[in-house]
N, C-alpha and C. Protein backbone atom coordinates (compact mmCIF):
# COMPACT_ATOMS: atom_id res chain seq x y z
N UNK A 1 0.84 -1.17 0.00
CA UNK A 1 0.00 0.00 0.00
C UNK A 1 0.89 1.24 0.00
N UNK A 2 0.71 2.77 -0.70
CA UNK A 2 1.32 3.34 -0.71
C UNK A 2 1.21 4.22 0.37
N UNK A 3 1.61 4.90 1.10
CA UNK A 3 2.26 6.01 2.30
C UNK A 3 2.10 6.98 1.64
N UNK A 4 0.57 7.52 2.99
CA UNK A 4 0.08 8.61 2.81
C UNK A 4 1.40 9.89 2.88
N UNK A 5 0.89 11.29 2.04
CA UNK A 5 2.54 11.91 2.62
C UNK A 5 2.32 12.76 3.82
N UNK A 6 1.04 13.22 4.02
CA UNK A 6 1.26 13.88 5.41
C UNK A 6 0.45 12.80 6.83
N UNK A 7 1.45 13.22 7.50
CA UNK A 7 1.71 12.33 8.99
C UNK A 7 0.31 12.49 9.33
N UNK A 8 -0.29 11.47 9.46
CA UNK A 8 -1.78 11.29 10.21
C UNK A 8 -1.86 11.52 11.95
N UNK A 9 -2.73 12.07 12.67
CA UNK A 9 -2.65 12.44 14.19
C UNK A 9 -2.46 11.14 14.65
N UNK A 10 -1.67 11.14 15.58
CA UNK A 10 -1.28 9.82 16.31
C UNK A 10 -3.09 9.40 17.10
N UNK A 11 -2.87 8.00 17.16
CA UNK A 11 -4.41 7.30 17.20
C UNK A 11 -4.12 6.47 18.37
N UNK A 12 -5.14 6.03 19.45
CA UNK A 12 -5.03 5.43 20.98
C UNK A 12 -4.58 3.90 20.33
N UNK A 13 -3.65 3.15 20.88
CA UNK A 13 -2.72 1.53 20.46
C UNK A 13 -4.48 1.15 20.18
N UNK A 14 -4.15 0.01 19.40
CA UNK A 14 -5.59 -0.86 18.92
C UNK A 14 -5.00 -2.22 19.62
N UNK A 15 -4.84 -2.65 20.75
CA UNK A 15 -4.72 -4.16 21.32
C UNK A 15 -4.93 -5.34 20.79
N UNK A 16 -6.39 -5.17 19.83
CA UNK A 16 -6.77 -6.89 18.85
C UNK A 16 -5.79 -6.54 17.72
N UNK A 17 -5.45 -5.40 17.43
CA UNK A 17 -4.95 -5.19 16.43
C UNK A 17 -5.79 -5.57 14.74
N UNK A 18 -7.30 -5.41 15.14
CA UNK A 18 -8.66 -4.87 14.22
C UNK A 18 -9.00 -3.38 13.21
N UNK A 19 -8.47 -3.20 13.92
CA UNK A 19 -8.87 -1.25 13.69
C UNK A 19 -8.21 -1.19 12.20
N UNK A 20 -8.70 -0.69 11.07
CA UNK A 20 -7.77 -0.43 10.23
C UNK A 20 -6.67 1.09 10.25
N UNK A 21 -5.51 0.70 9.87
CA UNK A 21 -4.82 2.16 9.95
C UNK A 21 -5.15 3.29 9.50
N UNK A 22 -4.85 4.46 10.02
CA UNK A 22 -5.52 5.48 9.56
C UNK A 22 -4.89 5.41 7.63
N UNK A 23 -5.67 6.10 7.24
CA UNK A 23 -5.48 6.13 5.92
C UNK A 23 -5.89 5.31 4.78
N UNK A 24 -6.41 3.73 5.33
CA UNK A 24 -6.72 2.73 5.00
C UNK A 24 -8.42 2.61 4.70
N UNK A 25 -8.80 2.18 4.03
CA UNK A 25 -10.27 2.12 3.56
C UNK A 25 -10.95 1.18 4.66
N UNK A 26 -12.00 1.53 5.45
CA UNK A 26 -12.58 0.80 6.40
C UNK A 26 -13.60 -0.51 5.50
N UNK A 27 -13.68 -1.15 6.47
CA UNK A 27 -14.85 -2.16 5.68
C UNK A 27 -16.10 -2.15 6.07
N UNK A 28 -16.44 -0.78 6.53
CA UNK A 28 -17.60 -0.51 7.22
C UNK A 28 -18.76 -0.17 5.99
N UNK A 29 -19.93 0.01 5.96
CA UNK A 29 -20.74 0.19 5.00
C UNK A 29 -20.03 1.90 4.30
N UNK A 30 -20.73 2.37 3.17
CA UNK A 30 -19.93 3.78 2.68
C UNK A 30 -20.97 4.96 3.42
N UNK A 31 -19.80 5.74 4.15
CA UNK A 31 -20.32 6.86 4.50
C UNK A 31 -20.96 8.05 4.00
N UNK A 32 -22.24 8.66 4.84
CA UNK A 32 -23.01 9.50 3.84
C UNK A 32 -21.88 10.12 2.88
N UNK A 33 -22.70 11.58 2.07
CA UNK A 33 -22.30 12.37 1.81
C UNK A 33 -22.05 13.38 2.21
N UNK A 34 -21.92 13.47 3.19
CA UNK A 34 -21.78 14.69 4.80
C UNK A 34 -20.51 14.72 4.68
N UNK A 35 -19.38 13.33 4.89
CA UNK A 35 -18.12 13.14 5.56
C UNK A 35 -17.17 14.15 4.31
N UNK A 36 -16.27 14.08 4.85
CA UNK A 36 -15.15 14.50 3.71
C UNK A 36 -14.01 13.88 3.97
N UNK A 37 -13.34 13.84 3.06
CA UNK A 37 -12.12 12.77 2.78
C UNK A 37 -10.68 13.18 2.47
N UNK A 38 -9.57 13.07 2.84
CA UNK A 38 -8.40 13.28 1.48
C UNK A 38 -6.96 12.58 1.98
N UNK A 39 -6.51 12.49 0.78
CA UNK A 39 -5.47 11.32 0.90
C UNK A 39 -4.79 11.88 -0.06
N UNK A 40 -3.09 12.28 0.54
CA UNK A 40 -1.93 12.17 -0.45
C UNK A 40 -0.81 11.68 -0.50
N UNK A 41 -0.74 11.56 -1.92
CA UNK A 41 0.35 10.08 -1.79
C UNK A 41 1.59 10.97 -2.91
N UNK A 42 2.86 10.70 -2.45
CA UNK A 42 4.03 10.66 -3.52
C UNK A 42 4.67 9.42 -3.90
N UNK A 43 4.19 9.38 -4.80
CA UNK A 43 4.38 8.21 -5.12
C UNK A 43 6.02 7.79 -6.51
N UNK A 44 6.41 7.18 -6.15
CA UNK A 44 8.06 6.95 -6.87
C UNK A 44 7.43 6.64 -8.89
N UNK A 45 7.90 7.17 -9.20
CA UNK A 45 8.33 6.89 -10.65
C UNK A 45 8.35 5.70 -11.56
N UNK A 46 7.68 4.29 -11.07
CA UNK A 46 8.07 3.01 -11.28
C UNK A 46 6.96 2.55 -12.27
N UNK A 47 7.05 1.58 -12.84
CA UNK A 47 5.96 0.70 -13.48
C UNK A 47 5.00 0.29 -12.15
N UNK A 48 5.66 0.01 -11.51
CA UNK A 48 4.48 -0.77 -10.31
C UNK A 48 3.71 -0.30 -9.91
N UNK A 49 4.18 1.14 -9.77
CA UNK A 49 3.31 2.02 -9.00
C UNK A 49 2.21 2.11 -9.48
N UNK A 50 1.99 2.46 -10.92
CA UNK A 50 0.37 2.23 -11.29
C UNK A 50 -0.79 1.26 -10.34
N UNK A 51 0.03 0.21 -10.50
CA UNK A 51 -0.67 -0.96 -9.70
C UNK A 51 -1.38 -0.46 -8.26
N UNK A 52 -0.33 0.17 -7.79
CA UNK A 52 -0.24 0.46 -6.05
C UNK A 52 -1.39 1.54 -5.94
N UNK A 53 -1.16 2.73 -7.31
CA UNK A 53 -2.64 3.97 -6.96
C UNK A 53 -3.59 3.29 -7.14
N UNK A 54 -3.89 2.50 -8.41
CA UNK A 54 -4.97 1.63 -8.09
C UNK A 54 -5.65 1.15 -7.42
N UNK A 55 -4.88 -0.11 -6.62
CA UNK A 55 -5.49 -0.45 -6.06
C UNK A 55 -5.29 0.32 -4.43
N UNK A 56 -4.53 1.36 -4.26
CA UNK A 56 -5.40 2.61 -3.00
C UNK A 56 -6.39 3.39 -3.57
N UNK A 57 -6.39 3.85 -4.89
CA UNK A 57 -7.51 4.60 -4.78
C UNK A 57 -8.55 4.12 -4.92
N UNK A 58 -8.75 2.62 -5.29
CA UNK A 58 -10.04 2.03 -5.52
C UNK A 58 -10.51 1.92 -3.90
N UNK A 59 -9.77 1.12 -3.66
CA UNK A 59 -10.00 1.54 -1.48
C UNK A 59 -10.66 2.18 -0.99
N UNK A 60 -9.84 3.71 -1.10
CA UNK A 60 -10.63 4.82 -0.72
C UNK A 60 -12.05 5.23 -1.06
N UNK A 61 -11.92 5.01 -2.72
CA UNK A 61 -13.35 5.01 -3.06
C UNK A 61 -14.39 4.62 -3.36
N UNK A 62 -14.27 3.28 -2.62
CA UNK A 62 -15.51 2.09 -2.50
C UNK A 62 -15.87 2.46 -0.42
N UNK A 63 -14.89 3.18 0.02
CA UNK A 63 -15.31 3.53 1.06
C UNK A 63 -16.39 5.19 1.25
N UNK A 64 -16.64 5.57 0.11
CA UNK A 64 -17.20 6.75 -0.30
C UNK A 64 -18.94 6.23 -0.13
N UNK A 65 -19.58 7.58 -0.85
CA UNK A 65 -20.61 7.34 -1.30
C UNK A 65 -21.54 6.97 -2.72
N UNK A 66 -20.33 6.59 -3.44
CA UNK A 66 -20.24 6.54 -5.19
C UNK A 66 -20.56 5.50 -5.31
N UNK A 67 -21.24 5.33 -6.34
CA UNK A 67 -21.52 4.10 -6.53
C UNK A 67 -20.74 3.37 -7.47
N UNK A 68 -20.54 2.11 -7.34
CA UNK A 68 -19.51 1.00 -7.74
C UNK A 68 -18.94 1.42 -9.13
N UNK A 69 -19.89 1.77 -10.14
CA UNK A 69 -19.63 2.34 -11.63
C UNK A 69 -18.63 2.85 -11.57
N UNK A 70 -19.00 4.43 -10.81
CA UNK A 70 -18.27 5.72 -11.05
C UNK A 70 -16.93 5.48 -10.27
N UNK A 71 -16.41 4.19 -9.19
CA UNK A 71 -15.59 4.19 -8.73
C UNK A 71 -14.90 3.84 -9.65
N UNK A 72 -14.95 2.85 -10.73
CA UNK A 72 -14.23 2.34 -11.72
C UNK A 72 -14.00 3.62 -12.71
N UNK A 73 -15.37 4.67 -13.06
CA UNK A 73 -14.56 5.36 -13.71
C UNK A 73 -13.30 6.26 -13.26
N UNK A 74 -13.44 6.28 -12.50
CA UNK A 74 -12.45 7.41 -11.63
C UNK A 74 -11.52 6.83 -11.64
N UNK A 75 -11.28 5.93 -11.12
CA UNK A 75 -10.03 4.63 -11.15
C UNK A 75 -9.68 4.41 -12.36
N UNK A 76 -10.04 4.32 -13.89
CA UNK A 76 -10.04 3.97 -15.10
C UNK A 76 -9.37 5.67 -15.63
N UNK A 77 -9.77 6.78 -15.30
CA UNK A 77 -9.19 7.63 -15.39
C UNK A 77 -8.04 8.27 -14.87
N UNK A 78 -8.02 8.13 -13.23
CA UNK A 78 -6.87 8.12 -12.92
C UNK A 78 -5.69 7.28 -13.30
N UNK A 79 -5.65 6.29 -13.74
CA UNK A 79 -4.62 5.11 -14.35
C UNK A 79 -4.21 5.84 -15.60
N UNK A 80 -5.27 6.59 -16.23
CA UNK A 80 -4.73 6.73 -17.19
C UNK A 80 -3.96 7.97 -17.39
N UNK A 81 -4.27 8.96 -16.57
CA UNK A 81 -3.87 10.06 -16.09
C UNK A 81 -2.19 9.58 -15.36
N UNK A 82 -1.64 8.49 -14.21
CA UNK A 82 -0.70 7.97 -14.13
C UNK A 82 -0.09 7.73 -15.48
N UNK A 83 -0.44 6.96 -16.17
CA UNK A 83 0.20 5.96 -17.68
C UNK A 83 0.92 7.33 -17.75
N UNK A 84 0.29 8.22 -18.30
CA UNK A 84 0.57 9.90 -19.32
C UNK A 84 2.07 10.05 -18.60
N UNK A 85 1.84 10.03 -16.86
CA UNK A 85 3.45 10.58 -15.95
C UNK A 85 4.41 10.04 -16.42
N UNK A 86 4.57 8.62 -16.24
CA UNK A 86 5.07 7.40 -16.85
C UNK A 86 5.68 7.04 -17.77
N UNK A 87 5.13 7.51 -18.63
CA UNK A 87 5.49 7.86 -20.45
C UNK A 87 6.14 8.84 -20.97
N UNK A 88 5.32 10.00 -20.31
CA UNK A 88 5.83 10.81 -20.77
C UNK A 88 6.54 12.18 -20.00
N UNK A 89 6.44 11.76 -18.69
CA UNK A 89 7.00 13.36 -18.07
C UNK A 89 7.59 13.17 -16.79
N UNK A 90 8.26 11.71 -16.79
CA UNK A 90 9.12 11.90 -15.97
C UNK A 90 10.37 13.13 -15.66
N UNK A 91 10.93 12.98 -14.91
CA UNK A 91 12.12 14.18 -14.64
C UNK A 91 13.05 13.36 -13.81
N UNK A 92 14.41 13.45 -14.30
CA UNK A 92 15.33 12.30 -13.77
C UNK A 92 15.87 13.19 -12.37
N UNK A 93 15.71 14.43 -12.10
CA UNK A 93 16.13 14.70 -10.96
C UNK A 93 14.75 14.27 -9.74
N UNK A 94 13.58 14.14 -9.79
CA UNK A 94 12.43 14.47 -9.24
C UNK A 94 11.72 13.27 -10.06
N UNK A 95 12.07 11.67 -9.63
CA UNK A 95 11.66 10.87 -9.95
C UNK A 95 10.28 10.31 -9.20
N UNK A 96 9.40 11.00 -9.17
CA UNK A 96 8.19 10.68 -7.94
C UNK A 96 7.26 11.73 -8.58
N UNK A 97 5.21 11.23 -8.43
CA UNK A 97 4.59 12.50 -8.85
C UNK A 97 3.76 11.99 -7.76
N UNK A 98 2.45 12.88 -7.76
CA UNK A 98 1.43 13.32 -6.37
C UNK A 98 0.41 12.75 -6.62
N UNK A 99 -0.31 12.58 -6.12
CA UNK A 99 -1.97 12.04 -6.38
C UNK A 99 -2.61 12.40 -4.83
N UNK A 100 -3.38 13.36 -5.38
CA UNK A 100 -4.32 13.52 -4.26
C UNK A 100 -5.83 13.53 -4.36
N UNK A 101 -6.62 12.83 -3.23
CA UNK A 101 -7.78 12.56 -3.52
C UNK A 101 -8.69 13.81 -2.95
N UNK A 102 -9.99 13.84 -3.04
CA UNK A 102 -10.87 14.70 -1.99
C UNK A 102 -12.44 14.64 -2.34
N UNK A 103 -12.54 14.36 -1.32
CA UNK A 103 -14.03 13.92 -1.48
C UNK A 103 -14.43 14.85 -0.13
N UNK A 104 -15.70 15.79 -1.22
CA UNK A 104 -16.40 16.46 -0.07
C UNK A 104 -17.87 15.98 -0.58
N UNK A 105 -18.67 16.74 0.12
CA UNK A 105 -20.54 16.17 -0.41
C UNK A 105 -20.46 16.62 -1.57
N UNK A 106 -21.07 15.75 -2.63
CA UNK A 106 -21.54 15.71 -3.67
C UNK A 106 -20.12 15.29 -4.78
N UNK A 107 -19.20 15.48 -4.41
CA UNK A 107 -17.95 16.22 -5.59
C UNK A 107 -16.64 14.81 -5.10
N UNK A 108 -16.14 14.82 -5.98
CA UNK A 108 -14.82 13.71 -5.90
C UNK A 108 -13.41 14.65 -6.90
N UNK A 109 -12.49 14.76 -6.23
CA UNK A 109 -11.54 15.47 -7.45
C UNK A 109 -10.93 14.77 -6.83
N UNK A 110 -9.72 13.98 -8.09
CA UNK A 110 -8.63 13.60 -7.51
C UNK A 110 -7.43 14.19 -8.89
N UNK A 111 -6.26 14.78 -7.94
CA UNK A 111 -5.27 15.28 -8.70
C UNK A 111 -3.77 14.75 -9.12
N UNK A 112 -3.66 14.35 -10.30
CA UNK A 112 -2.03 13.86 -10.41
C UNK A 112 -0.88 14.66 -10.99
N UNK A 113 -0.05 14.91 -10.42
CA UNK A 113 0.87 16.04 -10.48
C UNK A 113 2.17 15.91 -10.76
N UNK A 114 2.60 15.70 -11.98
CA UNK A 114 4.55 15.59 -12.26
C UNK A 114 5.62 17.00 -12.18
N UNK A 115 6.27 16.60 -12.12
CA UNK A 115 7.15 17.72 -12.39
C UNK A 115 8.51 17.72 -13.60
N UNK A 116 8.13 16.91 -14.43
CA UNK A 116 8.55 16.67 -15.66
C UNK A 116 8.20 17.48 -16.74
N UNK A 117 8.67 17.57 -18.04
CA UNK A 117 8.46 17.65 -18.92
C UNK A 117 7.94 16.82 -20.34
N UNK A 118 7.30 17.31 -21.12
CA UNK A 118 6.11 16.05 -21.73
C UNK A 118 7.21 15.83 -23.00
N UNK A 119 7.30 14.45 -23.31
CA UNK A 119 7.64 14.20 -24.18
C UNK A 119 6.94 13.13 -25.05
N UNK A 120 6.94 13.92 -26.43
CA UNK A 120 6.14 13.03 -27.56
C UNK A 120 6.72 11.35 -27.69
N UNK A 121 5.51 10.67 -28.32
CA UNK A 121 5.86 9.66 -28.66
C UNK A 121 6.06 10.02 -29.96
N UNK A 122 7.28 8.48 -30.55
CA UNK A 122 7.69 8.88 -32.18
C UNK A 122 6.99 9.01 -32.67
N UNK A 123 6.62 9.31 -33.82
CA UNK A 123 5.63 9.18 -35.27
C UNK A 123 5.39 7.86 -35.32
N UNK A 124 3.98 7.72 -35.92
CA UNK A 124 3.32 6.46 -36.71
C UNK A 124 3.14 5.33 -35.44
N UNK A 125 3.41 6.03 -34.32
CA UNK A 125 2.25 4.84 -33.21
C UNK A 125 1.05 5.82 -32.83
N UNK A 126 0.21 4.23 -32.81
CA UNK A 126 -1.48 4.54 -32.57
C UNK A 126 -1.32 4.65 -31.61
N UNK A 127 -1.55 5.76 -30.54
CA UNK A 127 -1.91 6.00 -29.15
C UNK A 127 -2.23 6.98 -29.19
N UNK A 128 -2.55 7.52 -27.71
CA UNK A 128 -3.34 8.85 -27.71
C UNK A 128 -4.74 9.58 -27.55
N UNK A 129 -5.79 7.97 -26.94
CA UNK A 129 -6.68 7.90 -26.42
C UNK A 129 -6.79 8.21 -25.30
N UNK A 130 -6.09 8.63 -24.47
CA UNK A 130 -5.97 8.58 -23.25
C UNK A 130 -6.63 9.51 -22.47
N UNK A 131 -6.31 10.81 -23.38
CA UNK A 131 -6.56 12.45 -22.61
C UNK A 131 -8.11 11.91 -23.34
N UNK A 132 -8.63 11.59 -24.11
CA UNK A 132 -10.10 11.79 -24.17
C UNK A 132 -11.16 10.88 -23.34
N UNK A 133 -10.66 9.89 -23.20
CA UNK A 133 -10.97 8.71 -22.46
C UNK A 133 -11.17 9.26 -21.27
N UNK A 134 -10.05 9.55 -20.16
CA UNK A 134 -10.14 10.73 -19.08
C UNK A 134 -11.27 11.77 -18.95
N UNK A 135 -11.24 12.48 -20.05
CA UNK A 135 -12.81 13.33 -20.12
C UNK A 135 -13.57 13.05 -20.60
N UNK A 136 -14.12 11.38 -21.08
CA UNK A 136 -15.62 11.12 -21.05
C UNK A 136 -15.64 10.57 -19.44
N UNK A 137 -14.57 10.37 -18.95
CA UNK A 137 -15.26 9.47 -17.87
C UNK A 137 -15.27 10.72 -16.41
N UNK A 138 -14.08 11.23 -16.44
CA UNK A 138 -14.86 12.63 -14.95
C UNK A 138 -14.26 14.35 -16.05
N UNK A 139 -14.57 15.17 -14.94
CA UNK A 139 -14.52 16.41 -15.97
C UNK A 139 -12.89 17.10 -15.93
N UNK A 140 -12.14 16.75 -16.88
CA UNK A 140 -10.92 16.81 -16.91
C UNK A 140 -10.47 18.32 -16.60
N UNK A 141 -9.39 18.61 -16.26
CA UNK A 141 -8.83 19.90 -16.43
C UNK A 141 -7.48 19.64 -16.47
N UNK A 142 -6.39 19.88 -17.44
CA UNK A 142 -4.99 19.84 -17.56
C UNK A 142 -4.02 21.15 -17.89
N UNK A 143 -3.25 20.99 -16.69
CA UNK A 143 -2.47 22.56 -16.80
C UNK A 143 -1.35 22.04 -16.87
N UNK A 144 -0.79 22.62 -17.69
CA UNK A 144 0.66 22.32 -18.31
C UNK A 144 1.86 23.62 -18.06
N UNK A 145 2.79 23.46 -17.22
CA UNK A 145 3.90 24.60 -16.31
C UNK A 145 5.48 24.13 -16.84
N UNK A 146 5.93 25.58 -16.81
CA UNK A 146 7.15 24.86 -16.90
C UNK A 146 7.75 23.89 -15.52
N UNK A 147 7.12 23.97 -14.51
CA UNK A 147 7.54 22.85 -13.47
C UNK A 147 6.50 21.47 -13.28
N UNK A 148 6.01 21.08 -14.37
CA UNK A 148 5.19 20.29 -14.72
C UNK A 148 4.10 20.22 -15.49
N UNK A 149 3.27 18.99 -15.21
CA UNK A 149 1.86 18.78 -15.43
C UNK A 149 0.71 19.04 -14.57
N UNK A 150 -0.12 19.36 -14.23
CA UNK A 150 -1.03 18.95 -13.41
C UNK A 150 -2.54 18.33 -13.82
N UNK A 151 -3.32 17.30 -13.99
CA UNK A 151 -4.32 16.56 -14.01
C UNK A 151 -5.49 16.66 -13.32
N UNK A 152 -6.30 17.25 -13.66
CA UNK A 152 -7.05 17.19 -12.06
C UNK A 152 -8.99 16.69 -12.90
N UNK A 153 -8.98 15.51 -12.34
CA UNK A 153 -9.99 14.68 -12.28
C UNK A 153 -11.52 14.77 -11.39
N UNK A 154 -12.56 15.87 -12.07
CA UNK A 154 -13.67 15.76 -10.76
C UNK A 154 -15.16 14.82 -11.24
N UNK A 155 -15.66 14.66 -10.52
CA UNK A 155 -16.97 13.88 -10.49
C UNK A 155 -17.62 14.79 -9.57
N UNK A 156 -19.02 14.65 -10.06
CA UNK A 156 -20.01 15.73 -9.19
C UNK A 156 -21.28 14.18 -9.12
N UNK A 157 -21.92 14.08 -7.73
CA UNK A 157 -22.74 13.14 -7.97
C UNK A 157 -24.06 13.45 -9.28
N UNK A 158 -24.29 12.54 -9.95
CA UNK A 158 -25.32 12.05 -10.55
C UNK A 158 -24.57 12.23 -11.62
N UNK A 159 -23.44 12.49 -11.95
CA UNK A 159 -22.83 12.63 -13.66
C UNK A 159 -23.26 11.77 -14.11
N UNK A 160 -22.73 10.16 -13.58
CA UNK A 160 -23.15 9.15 -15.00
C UNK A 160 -24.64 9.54 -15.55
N UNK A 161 -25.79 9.34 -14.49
CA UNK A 161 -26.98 9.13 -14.77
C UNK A 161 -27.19 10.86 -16.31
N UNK A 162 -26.74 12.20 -15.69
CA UNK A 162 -26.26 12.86 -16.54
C UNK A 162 -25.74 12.98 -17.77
N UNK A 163 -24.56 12.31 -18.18
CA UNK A 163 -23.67 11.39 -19.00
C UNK A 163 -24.39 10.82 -19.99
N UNK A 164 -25.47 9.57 -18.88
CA UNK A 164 -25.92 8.68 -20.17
C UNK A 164 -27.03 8.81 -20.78
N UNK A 165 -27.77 10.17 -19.96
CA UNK A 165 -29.02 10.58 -20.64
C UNK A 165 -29.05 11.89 -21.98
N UNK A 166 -27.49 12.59 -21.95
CA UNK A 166 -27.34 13.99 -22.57
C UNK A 166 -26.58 12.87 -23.77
C-alpha cells in the first residue's frame, strides 16, 4: 500500500490489532455524503506504482458514497492520467509525482501532479486515447507549467446518470 505523505494524528494503540490504519479504507458500509475525505500520496516513478494507486484509490473510493460504476470510472481515469506521468514526463532529478484525492458532499476530485516535462511519442504509433478517455469518464482539467503537469480529475454526484441521458 502506498504512504500517505502527510503524517496522520497519532491514534489510541488498537490491542486486537482490528482497527484499520488510519489512511486505510474501512470495511464498514460507505459513509453518507456529509463526511469529507483526502489522501496524499508521492508516489516513486516506477511501473508498479500504477498498480499500487490503483489499487489505494479504488479503497478509498468504495469507502465513499459513489456508486460502484463511477468508482471504476475514476479509477479507469486516474490510471490513465498515471500511464501519461510514466510515459511521458518523468524528470530524472524528481523521480516521484502526487496524487491527491478529496471527497467532499456531492464532488470527488482527484489530482495527479509531475514535475517533468512532456515528451512526444515517435511518429506512426497509434496511441493517444488517453486524454479523451479521461474526459468522457470525470470532468478533466490539464495545466501544463514549466515545473510540470497537473491533471485534475472531478466527479459531481449524478454525472453518469447525466452522461448517459445527454
Amino acid at each position: 500500500m502506498l504512504e500517505p505523505v502527510t503524517d496522520p494524528p497519532a491514534e489510541p494503540p488498537d490491542p486486537d490489532g482490528v482497527r484499520p490504519r488510519r489512511g486505510a479504507p474501512a470495511a464498514a458500509s460507505p459513509p453518507s455524503r456529509g463526511r469529507t475525505l483526502r489522501h496524499e500520496w508521492r508516489v516513486p516513478s516506477t511501473a508498479l506504482s500504477l498498480r499500487a494507486v490503483r489499487r489505494d484509490l479504488r479503497g478509498c473510493l468504495e469507502s465513499t458514497w459513489l456508486p460502484a460504476d463511477d468508482v471504476e470510472d475514476l479509477v479507469l481515469a486516474t490510471s490513465e492520467a498515471v500511464s501519461n506521468v510514466l510515459e511521458h514526463a518523468q524528470h530524472p532529478t524528481e523521480p516521484f509525482f502526487d496524487v491527491v484525492l478529496s471527497v467532499v458532499p456531492d464532488q470527488v476530485t482527484i489530482t495527479v501532479r509531475d514535475s517533468g516535462q512532456w515528451r512526444d511519442e515517435p511518429s506512426g504509433t497509434h496511441r493517444g486515447r488517453g486524454l479523451a478517455m479521461m474526459d468522457t469518464l470525470a470532468e478533466t482539467t490539464i495545466l501544463t507549467e514549466a515545473r510540470g503537469t497537473t491533471v485534475t480529475l472531478r466527479h459531481r454526484a449524478g454525472r453518469r446518470a447525466a452522461v448517459a441521458s445527454g
